[in-house]
PDB file of N, CA and C in Angstrom:
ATOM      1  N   UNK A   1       0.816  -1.204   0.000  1.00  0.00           N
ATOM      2  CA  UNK A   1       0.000   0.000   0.000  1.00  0.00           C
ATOM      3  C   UNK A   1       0.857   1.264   0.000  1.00  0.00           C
ATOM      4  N   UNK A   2       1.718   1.522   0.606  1.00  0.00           N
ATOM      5  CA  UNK A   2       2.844   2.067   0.594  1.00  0.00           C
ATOM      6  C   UNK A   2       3.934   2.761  -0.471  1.00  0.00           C
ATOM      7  N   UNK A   3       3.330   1.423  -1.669  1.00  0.00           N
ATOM      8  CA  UNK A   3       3.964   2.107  -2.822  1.00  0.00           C
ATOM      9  C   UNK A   3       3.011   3.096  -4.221  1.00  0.00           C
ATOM     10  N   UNK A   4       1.244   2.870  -3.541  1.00  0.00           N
ATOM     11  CA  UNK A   4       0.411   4.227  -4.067  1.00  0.00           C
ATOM     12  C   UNK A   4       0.677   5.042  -3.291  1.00  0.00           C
ATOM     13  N   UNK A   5       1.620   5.641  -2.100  1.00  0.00           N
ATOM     14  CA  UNK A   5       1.646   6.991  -1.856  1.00  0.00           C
ATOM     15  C   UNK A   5       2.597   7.410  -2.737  1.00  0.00           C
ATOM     16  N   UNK A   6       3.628   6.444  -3.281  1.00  0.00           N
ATOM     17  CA  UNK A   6       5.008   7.242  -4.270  1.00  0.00           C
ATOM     18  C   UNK A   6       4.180   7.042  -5.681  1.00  0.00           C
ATOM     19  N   UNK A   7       3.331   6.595  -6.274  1.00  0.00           N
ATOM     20  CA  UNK A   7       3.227   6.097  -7.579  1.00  0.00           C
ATOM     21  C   UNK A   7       1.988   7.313  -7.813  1.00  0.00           C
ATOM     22  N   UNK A   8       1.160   8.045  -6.928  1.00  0.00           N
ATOM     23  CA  UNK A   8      -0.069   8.355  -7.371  1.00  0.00           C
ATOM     24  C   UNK A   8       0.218   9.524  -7.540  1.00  0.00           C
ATOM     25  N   UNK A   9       0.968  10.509  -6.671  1.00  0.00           N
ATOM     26  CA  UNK A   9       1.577  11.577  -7.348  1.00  0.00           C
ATOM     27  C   UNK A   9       2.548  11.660  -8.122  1.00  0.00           C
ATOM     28  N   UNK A  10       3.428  10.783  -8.828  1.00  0.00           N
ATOM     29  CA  UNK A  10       3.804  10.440 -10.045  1.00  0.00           C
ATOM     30  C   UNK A  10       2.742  10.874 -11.278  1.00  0.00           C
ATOM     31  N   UNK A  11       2.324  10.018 -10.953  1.00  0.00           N
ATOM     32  CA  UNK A  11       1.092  10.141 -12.187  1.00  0.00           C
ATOM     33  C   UNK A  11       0.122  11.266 -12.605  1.00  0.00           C
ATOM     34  N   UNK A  12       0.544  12.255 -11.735  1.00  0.00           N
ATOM     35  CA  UNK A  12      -0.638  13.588 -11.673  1.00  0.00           C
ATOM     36  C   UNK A  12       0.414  14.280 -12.295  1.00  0.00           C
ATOM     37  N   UNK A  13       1.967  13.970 -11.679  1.00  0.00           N
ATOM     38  CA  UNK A  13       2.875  14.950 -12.467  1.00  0.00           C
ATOM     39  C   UNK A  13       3.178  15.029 -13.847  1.00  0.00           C
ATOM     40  N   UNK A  14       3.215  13.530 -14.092  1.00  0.00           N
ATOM     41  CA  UNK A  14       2.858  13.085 -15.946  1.00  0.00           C
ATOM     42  C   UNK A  14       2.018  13.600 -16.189  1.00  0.00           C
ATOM     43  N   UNK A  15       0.558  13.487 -15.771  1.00  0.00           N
ATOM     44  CA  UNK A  15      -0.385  13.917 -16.587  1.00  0.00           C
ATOM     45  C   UNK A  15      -0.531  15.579 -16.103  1.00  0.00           C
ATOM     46  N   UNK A  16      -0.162  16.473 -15.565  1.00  0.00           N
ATOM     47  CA  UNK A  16      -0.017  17.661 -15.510  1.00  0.00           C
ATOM     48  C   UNK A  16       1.209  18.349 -16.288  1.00  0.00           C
ATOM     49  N   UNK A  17       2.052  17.570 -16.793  1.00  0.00           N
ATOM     50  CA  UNK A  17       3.262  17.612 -17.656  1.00  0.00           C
ATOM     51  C   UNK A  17       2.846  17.460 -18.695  1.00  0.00           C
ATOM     52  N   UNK A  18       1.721  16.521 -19.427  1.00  0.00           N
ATOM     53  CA  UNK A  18       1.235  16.100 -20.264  1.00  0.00           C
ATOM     54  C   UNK A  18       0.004  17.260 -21.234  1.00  0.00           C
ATOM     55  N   UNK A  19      -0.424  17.518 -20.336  1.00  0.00           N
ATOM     56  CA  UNK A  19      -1.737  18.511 -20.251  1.00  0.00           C
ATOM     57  C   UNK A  19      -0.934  19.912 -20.652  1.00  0.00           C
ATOM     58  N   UNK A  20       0.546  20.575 -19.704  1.00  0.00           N
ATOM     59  CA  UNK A  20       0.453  21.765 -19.848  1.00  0.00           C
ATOM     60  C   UNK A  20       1.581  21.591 -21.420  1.00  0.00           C
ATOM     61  N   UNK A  21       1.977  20.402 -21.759  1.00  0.00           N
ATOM     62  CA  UNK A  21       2.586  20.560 -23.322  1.00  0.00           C
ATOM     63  C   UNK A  21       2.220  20.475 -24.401  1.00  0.00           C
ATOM     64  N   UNK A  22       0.565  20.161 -23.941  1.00  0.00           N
ATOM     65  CA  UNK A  22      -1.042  20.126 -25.450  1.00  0.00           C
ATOM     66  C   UNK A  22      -1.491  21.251 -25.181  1.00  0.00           C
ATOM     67  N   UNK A  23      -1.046  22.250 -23.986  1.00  0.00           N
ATOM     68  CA  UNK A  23      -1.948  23.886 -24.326  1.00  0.00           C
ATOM     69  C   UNK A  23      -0.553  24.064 -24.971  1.00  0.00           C
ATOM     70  N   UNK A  24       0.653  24.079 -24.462  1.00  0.00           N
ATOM     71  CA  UNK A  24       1.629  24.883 -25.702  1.00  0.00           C
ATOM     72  C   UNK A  24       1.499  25.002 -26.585  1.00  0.00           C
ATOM     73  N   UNK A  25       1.528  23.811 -26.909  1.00  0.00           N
ATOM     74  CA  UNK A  25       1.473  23.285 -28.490  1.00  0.00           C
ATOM     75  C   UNK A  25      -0.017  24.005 -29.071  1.00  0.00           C
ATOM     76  N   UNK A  26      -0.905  23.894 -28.867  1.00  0.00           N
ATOM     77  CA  UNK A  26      -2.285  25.089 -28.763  1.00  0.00           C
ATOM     78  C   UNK A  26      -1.768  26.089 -28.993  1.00  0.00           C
ATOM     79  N   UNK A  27      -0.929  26.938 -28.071  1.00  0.00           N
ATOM     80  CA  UNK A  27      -1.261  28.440 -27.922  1.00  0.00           C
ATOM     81  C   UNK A  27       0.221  29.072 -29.452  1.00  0.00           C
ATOM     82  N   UNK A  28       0.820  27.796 -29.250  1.00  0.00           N
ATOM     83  CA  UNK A  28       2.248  28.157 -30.713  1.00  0.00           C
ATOM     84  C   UNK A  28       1.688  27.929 -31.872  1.00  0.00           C
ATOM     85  N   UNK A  29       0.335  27.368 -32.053  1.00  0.00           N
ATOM     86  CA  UNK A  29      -0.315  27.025 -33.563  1.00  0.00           C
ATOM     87  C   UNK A  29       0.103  25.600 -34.340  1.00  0.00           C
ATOM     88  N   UNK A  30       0.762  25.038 -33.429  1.00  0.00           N
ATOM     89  CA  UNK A  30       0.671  23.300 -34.448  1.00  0.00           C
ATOM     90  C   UNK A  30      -0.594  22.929 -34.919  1.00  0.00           C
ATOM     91  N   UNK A  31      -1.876  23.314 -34.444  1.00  0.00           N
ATOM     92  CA  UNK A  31      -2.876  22.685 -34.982  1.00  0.00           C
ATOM     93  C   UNK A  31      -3.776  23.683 -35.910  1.00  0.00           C
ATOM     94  N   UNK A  32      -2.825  24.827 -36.458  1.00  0.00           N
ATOM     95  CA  UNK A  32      -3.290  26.097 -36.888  1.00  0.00           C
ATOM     96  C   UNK A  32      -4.063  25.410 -38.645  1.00  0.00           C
ATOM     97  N   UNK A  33      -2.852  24.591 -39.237  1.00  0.00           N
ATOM     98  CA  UNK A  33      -2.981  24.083 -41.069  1.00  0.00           C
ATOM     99  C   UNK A  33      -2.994  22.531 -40.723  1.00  0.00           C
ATOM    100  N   UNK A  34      -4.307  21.950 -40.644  1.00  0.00           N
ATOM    101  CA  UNK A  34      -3.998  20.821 -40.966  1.00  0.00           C
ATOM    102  C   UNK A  34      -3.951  19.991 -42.137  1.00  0.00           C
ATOM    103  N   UNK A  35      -4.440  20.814 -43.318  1.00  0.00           N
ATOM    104  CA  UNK A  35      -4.366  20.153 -44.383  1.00  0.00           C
ATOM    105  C   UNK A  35      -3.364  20.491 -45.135  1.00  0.00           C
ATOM    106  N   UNK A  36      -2.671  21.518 -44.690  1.00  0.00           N
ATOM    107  CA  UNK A  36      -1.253  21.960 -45.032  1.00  0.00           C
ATOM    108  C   UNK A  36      -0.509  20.577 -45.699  1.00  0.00           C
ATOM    109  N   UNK A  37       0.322  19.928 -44.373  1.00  0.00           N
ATOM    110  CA  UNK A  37       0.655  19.234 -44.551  1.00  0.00           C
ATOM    111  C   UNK A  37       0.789  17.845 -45.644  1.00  0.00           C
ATOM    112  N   UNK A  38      -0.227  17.973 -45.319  1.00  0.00           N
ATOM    113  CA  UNK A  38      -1.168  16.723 -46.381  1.00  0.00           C
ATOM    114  C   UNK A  38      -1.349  17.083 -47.844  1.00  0.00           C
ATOM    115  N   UNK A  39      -1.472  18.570 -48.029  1.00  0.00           N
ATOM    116  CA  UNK A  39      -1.155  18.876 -49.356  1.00  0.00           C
ATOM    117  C   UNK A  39      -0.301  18.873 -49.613  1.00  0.00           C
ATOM    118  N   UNK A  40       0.646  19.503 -49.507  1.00  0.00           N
ATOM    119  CA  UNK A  40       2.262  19.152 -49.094  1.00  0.00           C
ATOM    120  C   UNK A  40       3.007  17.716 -49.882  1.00  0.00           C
ATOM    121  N   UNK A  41       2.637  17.010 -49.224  1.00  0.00           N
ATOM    122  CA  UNK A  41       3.132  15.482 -49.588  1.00  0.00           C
ATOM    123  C   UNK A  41       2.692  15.055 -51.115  1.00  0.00           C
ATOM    124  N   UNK A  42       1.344  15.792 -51.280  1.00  0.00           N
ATOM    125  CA  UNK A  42       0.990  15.105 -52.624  1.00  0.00           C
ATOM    126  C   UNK A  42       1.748  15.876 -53.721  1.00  0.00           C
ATOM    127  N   UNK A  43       1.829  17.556 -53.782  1.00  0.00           N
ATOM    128  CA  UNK A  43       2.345  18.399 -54.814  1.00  0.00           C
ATOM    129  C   UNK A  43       4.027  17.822 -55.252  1.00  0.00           C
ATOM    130  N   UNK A  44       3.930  17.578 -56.357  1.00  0.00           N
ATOM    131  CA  UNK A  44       5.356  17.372 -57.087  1.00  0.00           C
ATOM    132  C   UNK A  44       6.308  18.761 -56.889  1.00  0.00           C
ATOM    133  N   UNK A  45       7.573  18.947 -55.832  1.00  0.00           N
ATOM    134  CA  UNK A  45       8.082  19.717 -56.388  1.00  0.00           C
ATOM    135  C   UNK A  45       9.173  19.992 -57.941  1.00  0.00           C
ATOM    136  N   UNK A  46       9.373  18.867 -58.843  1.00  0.00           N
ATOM    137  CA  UNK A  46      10.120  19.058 -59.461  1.00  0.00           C
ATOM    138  C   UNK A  46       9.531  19.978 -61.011  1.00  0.00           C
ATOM    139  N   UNK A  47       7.535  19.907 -60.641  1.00  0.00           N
ATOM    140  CA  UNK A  47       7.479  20.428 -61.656  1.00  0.00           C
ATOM    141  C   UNK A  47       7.080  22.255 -61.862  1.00  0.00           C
ATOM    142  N   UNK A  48       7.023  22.814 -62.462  1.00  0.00           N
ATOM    143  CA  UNK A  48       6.896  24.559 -62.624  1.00  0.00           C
ATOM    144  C   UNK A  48       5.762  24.916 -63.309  1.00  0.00           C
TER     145      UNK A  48
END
């Protein structure tokens, strides 16, 4: 029993570590173009 007092606040710190690096990522715009990307991959650059 002893070892949910070390393991359970572990796990709040992950998931509070977890949580405040999906608002970053939010507030810097990774999820600004998502089809960006995806167009991206299909366009040929070699042609003009």
């Amino acid at each position: 029993m002893s070892y949910l007092v070390v393991l359970i606040p572990i796990t709040i710190l992950m998931g509070a570590i977890g949580l405040a690096a999906f608002f970053w990522s939010l507030r810097s715009g990774q999820y600004e173009d998502l089809n960006g990307a995806a167009e991206r991959v299909l366009m040929d650059e070699d042609s003009e």
